[in-house]
Structure formats: structure tokens, C-alpha cells
N, C-alpha and C. Protein backbone atom coordinates (compact mmCIF):
# COMPACT_ATOMS: atom_id res chain seq x y z
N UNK A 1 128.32 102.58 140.05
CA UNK A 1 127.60 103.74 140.54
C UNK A 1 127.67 103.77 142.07
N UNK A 2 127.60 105.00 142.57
CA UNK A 2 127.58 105.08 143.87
C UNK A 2 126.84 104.66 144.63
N UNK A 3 127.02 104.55 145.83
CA UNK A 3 125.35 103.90 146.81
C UNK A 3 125.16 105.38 147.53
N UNK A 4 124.17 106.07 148.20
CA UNK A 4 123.87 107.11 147.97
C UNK A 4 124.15 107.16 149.57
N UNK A 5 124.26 108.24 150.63
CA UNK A 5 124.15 108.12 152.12
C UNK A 5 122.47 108.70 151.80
N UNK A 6 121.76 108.67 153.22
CA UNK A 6 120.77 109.13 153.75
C UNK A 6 120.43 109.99 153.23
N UNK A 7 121.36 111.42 154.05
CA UNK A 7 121.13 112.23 153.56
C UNK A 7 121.48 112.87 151.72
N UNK A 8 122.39 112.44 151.11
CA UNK A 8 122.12 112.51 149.66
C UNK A 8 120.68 112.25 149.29
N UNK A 9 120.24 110.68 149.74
CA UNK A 9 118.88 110.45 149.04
C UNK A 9 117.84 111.79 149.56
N UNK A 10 117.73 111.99 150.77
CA UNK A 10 116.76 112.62 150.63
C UNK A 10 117.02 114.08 150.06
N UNK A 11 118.09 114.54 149.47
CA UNK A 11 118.81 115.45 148.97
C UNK A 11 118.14 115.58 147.54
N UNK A 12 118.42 114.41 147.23
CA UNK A 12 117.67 114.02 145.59
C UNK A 12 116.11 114.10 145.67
N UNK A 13 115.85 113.57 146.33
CA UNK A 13 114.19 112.88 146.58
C UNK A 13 113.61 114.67 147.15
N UNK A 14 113.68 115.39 147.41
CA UNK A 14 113.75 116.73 147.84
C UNK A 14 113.66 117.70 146.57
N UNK A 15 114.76 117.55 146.25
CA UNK A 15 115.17 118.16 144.58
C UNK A 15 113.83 117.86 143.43
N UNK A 16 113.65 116.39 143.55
CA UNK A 16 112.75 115.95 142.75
C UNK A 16 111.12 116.29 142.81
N UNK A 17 111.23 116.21 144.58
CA UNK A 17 109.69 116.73 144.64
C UNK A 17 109.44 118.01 144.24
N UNK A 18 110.20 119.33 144.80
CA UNK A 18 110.37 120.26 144.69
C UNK A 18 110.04 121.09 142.93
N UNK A 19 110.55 120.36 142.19
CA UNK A 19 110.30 120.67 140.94
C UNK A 19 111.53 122.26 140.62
N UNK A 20 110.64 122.95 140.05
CA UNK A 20 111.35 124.22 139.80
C UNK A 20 111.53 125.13 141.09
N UNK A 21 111.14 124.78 142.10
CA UNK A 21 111.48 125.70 143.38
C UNK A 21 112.31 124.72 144.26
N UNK A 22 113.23 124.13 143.43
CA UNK A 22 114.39 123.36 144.49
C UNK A 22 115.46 123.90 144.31
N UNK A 23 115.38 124.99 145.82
CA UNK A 23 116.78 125.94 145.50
C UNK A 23 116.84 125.94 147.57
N UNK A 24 118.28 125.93 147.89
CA UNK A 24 118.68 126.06 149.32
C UNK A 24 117.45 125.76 150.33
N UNK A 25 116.93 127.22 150.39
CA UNK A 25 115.81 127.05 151.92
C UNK A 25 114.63 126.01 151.53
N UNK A 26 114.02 125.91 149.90
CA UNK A 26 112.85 125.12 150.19
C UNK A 26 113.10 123.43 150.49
N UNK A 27 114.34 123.44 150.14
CA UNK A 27 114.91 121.96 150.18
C UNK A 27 115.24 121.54 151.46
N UNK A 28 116.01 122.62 152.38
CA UNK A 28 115.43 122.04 153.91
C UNK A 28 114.87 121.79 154.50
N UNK A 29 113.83 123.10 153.95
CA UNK A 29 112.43 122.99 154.89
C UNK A 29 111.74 121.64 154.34
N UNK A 30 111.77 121.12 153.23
CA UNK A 30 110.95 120.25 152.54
C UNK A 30 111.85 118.76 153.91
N UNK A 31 112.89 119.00 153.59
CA UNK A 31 113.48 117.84 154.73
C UNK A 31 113.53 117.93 155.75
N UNK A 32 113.44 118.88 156.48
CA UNK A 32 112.99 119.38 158.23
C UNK A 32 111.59 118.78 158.17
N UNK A 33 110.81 119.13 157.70
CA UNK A 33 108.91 118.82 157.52
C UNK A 33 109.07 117.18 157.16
N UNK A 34 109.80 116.54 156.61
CA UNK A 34 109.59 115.07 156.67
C UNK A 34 110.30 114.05 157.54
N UNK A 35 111.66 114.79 157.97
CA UNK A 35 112.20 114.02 158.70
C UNK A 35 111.79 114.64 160.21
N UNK A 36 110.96 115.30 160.36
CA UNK A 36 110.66 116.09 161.77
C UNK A 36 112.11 116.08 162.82
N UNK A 37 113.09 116.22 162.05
CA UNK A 37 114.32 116.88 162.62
C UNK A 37 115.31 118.00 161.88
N UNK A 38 116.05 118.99 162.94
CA UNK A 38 116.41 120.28 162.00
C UNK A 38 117.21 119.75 161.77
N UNK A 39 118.32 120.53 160.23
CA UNK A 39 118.87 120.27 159.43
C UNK A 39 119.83 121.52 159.02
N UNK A 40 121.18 122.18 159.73
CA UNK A 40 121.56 123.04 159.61
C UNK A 40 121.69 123.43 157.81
N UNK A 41 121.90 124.81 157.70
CA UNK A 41 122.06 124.62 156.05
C UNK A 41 123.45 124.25 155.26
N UNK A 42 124.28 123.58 156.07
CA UNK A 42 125.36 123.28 155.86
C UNK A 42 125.34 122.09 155.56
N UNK A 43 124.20 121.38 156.16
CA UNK A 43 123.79 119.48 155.87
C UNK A 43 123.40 119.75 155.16
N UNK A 44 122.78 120.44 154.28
CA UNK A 44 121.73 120.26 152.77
C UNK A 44 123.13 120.58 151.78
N UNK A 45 123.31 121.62 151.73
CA UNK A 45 124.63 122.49 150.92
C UNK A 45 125.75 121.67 150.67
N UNK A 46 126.41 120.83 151.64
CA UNK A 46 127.56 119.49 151.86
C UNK A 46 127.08 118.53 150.51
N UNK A 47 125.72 117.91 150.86
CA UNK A 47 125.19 117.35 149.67
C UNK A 47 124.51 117.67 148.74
N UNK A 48 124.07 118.84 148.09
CA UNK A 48 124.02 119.38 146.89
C UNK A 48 125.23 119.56 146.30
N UNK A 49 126.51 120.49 146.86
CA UNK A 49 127.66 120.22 146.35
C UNK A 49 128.36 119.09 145.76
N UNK A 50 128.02 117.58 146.56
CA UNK A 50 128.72 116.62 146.51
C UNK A 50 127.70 116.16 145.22
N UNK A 51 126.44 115.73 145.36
CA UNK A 51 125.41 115.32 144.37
C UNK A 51 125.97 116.09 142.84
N UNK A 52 126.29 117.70 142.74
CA UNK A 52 125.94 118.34 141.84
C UNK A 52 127.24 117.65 140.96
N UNK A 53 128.43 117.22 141.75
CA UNK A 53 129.72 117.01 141.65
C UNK A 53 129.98 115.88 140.64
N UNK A 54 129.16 114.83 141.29
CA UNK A 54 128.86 113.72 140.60
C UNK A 54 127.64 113.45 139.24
N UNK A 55 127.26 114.59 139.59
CA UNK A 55 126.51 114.83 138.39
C UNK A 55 124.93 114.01 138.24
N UNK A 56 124.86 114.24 139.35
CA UNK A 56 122.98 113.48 139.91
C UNK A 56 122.27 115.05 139.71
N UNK A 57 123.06 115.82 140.26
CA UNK A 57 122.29 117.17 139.79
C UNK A 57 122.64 118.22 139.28
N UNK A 58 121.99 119.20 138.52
CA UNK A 58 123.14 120.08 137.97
C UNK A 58 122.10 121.41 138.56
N UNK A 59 122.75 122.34 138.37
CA UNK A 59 122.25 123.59 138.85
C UNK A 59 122.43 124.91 138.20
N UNK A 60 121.34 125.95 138.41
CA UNK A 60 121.13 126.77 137.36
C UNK A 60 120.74 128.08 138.11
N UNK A 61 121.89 128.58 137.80
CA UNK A 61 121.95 130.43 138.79
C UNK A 61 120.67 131.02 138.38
N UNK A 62 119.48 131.09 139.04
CA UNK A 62 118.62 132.44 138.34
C UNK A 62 118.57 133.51 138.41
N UNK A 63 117.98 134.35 138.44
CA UNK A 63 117.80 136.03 138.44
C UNK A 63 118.27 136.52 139.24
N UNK A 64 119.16 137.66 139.89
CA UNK A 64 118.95 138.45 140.95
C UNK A 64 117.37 138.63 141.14
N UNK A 65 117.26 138.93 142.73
CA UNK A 65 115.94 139.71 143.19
C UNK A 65 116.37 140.38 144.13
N UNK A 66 115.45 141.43 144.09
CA UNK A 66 115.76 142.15 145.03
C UNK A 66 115.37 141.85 146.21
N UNK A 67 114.69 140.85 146.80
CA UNK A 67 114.53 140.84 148.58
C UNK A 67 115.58 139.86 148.53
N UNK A 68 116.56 139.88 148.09
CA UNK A 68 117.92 138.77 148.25
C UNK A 68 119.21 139.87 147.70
N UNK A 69 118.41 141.27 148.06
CA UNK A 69 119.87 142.28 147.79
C UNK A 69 120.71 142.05 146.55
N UNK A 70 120.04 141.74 145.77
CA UNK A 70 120.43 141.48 144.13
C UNK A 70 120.96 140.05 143.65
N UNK A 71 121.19 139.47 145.07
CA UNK A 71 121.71 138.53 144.55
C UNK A 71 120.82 137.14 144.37
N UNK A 72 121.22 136.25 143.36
CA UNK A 72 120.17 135.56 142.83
C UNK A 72 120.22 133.76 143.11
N UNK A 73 119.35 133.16 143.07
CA UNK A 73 119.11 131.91 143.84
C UNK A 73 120.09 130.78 142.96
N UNK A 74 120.58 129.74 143.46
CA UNK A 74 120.73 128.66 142.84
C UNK A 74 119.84 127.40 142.79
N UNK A 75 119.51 127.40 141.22
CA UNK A 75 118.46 125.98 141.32
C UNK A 75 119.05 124.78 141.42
N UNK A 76 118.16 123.77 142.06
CA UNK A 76 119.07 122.49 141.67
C UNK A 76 117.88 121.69 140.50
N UNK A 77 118.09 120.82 139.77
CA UNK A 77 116.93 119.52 139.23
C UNK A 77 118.02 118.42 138.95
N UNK A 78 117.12 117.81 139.13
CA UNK A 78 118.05 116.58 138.94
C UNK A 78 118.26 115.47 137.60
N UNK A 79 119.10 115.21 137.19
CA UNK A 79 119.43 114.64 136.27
C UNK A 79 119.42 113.18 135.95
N UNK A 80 119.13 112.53 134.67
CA UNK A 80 119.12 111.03 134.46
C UNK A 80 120.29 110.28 135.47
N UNK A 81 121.20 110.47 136.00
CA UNK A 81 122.08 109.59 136.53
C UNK A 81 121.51 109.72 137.90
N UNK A 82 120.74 111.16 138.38
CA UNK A 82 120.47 111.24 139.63
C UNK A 82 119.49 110.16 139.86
N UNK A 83 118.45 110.29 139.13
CA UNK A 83 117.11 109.34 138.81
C UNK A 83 117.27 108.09 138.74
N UNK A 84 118.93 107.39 138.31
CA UNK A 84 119.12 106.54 138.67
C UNK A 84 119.33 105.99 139.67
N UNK A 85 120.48 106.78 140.22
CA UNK A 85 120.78 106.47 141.34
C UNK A 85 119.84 106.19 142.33
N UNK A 86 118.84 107.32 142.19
CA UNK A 86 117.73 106.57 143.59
C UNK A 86 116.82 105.34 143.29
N UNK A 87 116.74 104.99 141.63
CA UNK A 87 116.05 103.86 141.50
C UNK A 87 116.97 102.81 142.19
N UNK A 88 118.33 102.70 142.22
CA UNK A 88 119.30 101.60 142.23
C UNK A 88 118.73 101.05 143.66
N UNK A 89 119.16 102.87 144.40
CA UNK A 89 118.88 102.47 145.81
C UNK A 89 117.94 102.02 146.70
N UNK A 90 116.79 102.31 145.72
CA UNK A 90 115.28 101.78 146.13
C UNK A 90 115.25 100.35 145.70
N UNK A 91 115.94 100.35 144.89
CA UNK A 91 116.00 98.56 144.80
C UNK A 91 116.97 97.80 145.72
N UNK A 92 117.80 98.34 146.24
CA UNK A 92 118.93 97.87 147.49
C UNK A 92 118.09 97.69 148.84
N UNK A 93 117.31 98.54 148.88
CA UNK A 93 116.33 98.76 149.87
C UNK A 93 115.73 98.04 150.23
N UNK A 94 114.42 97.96 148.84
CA UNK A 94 113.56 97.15 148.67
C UNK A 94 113.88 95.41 149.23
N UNK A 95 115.25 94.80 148.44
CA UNK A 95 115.99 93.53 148.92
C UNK A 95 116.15 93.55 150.15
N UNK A 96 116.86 94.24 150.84
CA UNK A 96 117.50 94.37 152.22
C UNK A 96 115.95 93.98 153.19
N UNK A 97 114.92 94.48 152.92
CA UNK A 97 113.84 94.75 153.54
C UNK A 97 112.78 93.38 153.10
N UNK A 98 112.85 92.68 151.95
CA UNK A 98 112.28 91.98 151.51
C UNK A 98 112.32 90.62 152.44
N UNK A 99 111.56 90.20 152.88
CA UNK A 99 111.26 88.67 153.72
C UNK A 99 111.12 89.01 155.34
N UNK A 100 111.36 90.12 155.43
CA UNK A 100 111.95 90.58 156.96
C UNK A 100 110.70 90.16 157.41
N UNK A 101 110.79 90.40 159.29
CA UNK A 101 109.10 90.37 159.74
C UNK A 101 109.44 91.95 160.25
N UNK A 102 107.54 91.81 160.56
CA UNK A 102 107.29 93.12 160.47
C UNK A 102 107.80 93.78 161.94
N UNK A 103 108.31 95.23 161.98
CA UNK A 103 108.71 95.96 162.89
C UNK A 103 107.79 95.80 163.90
N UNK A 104 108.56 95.88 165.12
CA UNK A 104 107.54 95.85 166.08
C UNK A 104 108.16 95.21 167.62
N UNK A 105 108.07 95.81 168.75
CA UNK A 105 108.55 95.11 170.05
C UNK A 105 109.10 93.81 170.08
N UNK A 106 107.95 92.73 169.34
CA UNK A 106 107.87 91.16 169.80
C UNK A 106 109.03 90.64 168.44
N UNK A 107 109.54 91.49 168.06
CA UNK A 107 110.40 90.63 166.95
C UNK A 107 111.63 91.08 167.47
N UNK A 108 112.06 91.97 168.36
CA UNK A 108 113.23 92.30 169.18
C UNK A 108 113.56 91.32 170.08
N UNK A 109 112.38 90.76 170.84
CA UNK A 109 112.80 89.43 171.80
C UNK A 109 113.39 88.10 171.62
């Protein structure tokens, strides 16, 4: 299985919180608001494409509306392999991070 970049995870982890309104704009904004940095929509879109590809997420055209000039949203949710994948990586994490000391000035010296 893959190891996920950054931005994938929070791609997934986005998707997941999101529920049924994880479609383009709320998924940035949901990652602009946590990473308190912008996020053109070409960085989200790069990895939904790539995620959907691999099959962590799949996606589901809904309705036209009309304040979108008929044209209609793409959902994302995410799927058992996606759900894996971020468990894997939370456990890669978790290790990597495990015994460390704690962050902070005096452990740089």
C-alpha cells in the first residue's frame, strides 16, 4: 500500500470529516481553516484525482443546480482502502514519534 504525502492525508482526513458535503470548495476551505495556510484549488483537485485513482476515494456526480449554471457538484467519500490507508499512516506516525522528547527550544541545543 501506498504511504500517503501530506497533502493526500489531509485530502482524505477532509473527505472524511466532511461527510456528505465533501465536494471541491468545502474541502479547501475545511483545509485552509486547519492548516491556517491557502491552498490553490489545483492543490486539493491534484489529490482528489490522484486519491480517487487509487481508489481511497470514489466520487459521485450530483444534481445540476442552478446557482452553478446547471452544472452539478462532484462528491468525494471515501472508501475502505482509503480508511486504511490513513490508519497505516497514523501508525507510521505514531512509531516515528514514539520515544521522542518533547518539542521545544531546549531539545534543539
Amino acid at each position: 500500500m501506498k504511504i500517503l504525502s501530506r497533502a493526500e492525508e489531509l485530502t482524505l482526513l477532509s473527505v472524511w470529516r466532511l461527510g456528505e458535503n465533501a465536494y471541491g470548495v468545502p474541502i479547501r476551505k475545511h483545509i485552509i481553516k486547519m492548516t491556517e495556510e491557502d491552498w490553490s484549488i489545483g492543490a486539493i483537485y491534484v489529490p482528489l484525482d490522484r486519491l480517487t485513482k487509487w481508489k481511497f476515494l470514489r466520487s459521485i456526480q450530483g444534481d445540476p443546480t442552478s446557482e452553478r449554471g446547471g452544472r452539478s457538484k462532484r462528491f468525494y467519500r471515501l472508501t475502505g482502502d482509503g480508511y486504511e490507508a490513513l490508519q497505516r499512516l497514523k501508525s507510521i506516525q505514531n512509531a516515528m514519534w514514539e520515544s521522542l522528547p518533547e518539542l521545544g527550544y531546549n531539545t534543539l541545543i
